[in-house]
PDB file of N, CA and C in Angstrom:
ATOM      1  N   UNK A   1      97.833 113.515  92.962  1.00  0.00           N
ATOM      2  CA  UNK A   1      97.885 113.126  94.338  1.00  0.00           C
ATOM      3  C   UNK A   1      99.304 113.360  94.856  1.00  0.00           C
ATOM      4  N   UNK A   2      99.256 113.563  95.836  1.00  0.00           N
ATOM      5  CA  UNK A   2     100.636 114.158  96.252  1.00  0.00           C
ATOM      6  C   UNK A   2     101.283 113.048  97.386  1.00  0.00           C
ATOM      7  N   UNK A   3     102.722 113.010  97.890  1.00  0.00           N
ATOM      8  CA  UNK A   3     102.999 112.074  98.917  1.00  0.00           C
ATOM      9  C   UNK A   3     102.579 112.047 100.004  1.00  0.00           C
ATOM     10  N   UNK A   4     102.501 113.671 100.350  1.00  0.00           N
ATOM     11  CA  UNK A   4     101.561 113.910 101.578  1.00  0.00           C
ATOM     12  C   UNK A   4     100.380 113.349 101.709  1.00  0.00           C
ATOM     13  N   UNK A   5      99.525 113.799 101.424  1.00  0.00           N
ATOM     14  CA  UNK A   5      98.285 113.273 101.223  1.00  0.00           C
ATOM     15  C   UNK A   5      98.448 111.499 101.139  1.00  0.00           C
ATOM     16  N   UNK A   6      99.522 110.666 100.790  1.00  0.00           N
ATOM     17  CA  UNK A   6      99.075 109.427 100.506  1.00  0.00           C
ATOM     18  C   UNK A   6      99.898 109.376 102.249  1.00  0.00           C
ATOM     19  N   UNK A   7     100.647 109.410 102.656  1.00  0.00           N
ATOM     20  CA  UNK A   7     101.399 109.324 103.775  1.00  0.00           C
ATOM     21  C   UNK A   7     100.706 109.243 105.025  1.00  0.00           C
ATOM     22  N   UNK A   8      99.963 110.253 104.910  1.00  0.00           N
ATOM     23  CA  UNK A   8      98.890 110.475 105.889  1.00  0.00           C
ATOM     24  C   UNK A   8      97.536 109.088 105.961  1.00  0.00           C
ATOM     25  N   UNK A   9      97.394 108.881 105.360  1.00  0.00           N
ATOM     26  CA  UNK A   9      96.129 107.760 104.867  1.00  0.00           C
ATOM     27  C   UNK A   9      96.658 106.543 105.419  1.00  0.00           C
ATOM     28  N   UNK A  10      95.683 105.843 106.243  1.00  0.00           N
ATOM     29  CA  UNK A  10      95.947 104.275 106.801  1.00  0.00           C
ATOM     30  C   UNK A  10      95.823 103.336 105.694  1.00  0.00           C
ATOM     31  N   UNK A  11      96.355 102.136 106.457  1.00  0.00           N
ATOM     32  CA  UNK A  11      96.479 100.750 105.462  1.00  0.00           C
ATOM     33  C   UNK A  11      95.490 100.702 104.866  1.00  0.00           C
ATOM     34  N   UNK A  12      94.067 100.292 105.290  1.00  0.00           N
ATOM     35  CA  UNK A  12      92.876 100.265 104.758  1.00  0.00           C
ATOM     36  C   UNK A  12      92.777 101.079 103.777  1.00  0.00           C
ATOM     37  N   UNK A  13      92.731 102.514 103.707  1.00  0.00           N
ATOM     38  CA  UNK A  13      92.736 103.689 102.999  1.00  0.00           C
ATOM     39  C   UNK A  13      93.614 103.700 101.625  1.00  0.00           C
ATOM     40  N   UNK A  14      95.123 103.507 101.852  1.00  0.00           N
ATOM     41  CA  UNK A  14      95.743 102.505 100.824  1.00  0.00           C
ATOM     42  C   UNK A  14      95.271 101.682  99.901  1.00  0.00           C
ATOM     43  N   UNK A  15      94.352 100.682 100.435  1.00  0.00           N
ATOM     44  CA  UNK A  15      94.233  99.506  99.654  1.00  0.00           C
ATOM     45  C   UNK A  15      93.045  99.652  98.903  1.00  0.00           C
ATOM     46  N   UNK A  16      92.585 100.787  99.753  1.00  0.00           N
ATOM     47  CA  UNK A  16      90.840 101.352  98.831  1.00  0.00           C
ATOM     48  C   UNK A  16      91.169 101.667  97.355  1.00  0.00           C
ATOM     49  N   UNK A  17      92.294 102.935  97.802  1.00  0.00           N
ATOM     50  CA  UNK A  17      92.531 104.000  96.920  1.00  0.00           C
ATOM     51  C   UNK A  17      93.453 103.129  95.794  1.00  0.00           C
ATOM     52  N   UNK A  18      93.993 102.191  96.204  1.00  0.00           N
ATOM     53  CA  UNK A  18      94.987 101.590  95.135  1.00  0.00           C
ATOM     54  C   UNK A  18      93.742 100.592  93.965  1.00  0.00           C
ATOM     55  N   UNK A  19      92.995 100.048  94.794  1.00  0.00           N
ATOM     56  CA  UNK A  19      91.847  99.710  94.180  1.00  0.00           C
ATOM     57  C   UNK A  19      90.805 100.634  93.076  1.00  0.00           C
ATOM     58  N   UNK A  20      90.542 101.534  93.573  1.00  0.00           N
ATOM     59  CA  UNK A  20      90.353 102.588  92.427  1.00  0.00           C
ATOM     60  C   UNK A  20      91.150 102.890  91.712  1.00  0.00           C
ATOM     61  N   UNK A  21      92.100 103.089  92.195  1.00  0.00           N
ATOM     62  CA  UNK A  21      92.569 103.776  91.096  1.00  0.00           C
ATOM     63  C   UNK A  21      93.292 102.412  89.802  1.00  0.00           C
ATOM     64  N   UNK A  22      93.458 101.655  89.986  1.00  0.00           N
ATOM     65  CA  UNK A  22      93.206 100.157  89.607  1.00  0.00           C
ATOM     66  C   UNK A  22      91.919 100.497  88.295  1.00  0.00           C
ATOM     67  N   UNK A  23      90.934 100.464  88.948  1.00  0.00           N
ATOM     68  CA  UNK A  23      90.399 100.663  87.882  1.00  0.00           C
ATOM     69  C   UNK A  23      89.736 101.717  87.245  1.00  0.00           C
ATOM     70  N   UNK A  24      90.471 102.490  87.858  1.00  0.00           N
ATOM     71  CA  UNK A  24      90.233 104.392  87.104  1.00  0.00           C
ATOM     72  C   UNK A  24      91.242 103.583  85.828  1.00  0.00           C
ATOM     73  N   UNK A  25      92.629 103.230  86.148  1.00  0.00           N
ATOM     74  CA  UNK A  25      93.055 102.959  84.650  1.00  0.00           C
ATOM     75  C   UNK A  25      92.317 102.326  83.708  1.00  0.00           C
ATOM     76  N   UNK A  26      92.060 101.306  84.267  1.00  0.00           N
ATOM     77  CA  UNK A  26      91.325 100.230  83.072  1.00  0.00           C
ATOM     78  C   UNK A  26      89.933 101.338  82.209  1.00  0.00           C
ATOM     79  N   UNK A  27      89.645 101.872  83.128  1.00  0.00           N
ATOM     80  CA  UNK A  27      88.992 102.864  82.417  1.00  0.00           C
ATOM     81  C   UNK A  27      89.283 103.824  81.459  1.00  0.00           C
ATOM     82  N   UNK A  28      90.769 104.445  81.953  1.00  0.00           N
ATOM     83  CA  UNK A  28      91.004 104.704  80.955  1.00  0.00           C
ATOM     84  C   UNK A  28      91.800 104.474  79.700  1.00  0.00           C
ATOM     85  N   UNK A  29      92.273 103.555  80.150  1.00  0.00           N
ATOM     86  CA  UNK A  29      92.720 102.227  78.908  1.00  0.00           C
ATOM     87  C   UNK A  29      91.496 101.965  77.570  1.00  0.00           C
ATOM     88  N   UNK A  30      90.306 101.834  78.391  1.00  0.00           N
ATOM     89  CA  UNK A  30      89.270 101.612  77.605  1.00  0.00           C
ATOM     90  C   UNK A  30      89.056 102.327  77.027  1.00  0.00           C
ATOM     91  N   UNK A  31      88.962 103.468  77.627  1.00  0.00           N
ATOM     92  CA  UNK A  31      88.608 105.101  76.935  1.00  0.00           C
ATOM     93  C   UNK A  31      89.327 105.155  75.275  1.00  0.00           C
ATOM     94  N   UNK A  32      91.104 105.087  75.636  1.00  0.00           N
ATOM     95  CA  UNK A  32      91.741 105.104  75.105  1.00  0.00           C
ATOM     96  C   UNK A  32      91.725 104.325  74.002  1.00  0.00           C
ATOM     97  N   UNK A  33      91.589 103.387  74.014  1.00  0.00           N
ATOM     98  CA  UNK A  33      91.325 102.045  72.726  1.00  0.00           C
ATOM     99  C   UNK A  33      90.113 102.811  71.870  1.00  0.00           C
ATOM    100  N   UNK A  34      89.560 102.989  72.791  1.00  0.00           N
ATOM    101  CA  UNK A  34      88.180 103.444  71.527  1.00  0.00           C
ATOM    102  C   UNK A  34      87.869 105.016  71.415  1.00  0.00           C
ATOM    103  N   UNK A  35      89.090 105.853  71.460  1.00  0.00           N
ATOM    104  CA  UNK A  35      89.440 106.919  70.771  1.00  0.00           C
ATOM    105  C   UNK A  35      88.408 108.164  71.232  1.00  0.00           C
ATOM    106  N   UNK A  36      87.880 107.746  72.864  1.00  0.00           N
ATOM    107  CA  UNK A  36      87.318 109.124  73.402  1.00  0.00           C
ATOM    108  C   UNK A  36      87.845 109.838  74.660  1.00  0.00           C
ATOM    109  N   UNK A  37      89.261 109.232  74.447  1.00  0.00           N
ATOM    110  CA  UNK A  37      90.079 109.541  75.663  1.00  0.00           C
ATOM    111  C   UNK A  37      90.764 111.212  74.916  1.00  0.00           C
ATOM    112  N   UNK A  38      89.887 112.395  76.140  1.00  0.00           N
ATOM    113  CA  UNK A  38      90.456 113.892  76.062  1.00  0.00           C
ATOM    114  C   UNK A  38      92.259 114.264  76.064  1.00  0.00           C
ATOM    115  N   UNK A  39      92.143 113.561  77.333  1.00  0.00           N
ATOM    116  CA  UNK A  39      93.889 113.735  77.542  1.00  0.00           C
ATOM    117  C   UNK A  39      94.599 112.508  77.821  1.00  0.00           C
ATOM    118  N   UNK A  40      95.517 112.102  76.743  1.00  0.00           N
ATOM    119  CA  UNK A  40      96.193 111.151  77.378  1.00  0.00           C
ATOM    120  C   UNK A  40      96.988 111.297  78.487  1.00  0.00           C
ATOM    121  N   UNK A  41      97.619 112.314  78.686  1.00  0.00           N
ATOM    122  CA  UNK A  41      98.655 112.165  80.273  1.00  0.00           C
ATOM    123  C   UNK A  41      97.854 111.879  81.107  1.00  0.00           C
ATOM    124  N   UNK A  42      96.270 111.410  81.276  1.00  0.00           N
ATOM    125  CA  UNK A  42      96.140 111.239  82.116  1.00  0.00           C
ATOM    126  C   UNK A  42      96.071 109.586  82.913  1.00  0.00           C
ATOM    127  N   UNK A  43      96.221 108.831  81.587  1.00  0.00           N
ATOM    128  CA  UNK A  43      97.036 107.421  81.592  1.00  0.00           C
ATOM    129  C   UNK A  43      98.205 107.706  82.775  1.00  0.00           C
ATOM    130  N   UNK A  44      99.259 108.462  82.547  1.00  0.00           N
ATOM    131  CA  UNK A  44     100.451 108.633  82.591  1.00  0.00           C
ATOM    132  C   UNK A  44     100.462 108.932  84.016  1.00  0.00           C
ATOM    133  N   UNK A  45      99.451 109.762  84.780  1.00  0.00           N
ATOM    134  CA  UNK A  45      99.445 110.608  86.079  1.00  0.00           C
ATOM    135  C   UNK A  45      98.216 109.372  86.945  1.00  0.00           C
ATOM    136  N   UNK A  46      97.665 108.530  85.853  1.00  0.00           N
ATOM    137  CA  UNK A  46      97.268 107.363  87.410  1.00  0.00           C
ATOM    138  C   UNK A  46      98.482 106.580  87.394  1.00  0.00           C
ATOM    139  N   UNK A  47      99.216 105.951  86.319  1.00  0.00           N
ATOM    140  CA  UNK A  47     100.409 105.109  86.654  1.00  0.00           C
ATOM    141  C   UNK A  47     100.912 105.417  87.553  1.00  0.00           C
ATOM    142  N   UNK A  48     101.443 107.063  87.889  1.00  0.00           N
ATOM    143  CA  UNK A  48     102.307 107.382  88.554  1.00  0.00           C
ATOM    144  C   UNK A  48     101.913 107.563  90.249  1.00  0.00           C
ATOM    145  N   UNK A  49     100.430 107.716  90.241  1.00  0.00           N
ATOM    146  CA  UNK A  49      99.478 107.210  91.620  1.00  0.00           C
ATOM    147  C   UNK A  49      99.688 106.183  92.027  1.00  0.00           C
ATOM    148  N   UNK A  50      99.392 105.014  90.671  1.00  0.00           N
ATOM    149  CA  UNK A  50      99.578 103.620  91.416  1.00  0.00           C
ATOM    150  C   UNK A  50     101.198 103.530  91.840  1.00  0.00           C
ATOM    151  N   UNK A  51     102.027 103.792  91.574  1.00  0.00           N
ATOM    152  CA  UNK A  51     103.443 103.644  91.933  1.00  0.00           C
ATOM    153  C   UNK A  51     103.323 104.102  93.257  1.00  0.00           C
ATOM    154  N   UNK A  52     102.924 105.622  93.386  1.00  0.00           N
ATOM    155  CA  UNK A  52     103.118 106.150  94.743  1.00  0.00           C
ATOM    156  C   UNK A  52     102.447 105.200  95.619  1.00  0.00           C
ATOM    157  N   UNK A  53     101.404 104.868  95.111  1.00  0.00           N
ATOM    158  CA  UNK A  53     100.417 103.966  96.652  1.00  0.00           C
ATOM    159  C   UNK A  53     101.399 102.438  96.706  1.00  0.00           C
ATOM    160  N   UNK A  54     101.837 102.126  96.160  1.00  0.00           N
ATOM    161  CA  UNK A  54     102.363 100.917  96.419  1.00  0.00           C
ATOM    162  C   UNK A  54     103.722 101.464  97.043  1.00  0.00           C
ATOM    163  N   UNK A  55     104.845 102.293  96.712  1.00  0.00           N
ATOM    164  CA  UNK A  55     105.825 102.651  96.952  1.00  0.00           C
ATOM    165  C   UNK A  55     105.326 102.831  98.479  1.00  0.00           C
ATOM    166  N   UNK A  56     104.671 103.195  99.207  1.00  0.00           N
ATOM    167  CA  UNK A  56     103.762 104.178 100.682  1.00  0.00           C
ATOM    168  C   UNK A  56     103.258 102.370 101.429  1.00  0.00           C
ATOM    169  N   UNK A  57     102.873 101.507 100.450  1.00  0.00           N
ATOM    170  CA  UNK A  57     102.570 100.835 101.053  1.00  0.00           C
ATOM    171  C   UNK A  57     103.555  99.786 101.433  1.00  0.00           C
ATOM    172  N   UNK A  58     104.959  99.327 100.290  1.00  0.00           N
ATOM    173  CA  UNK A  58     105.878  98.560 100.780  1.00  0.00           C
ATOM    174  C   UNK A  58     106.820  99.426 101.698  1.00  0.00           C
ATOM    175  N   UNK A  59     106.868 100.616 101.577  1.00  0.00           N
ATOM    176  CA  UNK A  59     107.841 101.189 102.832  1.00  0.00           C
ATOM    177  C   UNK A  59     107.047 100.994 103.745  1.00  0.00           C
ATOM    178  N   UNK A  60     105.871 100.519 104.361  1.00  0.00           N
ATOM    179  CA  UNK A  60     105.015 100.100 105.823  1.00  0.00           C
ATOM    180  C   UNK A  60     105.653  98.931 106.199  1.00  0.00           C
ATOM    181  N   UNK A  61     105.456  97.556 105.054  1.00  0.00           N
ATOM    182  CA  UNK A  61     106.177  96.359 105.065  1.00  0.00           C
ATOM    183  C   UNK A  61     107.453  96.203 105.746  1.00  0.00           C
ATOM    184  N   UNK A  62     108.459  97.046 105.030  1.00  0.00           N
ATOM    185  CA  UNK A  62     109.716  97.172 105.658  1.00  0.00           C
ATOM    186  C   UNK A  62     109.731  97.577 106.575  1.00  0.00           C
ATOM    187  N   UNK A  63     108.927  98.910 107.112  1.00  0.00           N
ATOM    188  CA  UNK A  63     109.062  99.312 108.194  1.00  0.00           C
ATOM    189  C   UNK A  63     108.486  98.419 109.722  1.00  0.00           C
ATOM    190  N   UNK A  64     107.470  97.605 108.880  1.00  0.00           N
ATOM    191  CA  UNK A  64     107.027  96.959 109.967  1.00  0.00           C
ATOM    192  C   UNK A  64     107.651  95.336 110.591  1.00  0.00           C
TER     193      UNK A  64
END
């Protein structure tokens, strides 16, 4: 996911997507524990989603 793409997206839209992807990890956390997880970076590349959506969503805070 890129910044663009999250930049563009309203509050609501934010809080969806942070929500999935919320539990896209746990999913693949789960995956992972029980040893049918293909690629791990891909642990690594939702962390770094959830950072961006929160990072997109406290610069609104401040800004607002």
């Amino acid at each position: 996911m890129k910044k663009i793409d999250i930049h563009k997206m309203t509050d609501a839209e934010l809080a969806g997507k942070l929500k999935e992807l919320k539990s896209e990890l746990f999913n693949l956390r789960f995956r992972h524990a029980s040893g049918q997880l293909e690629n791990p970076l891909s642990i690594r590349n939702c962390k770094r989603d959830i950072a961006r959506v929160n990072t997109e969503i406290r610069a609104r805070e401040l800004k607002a």
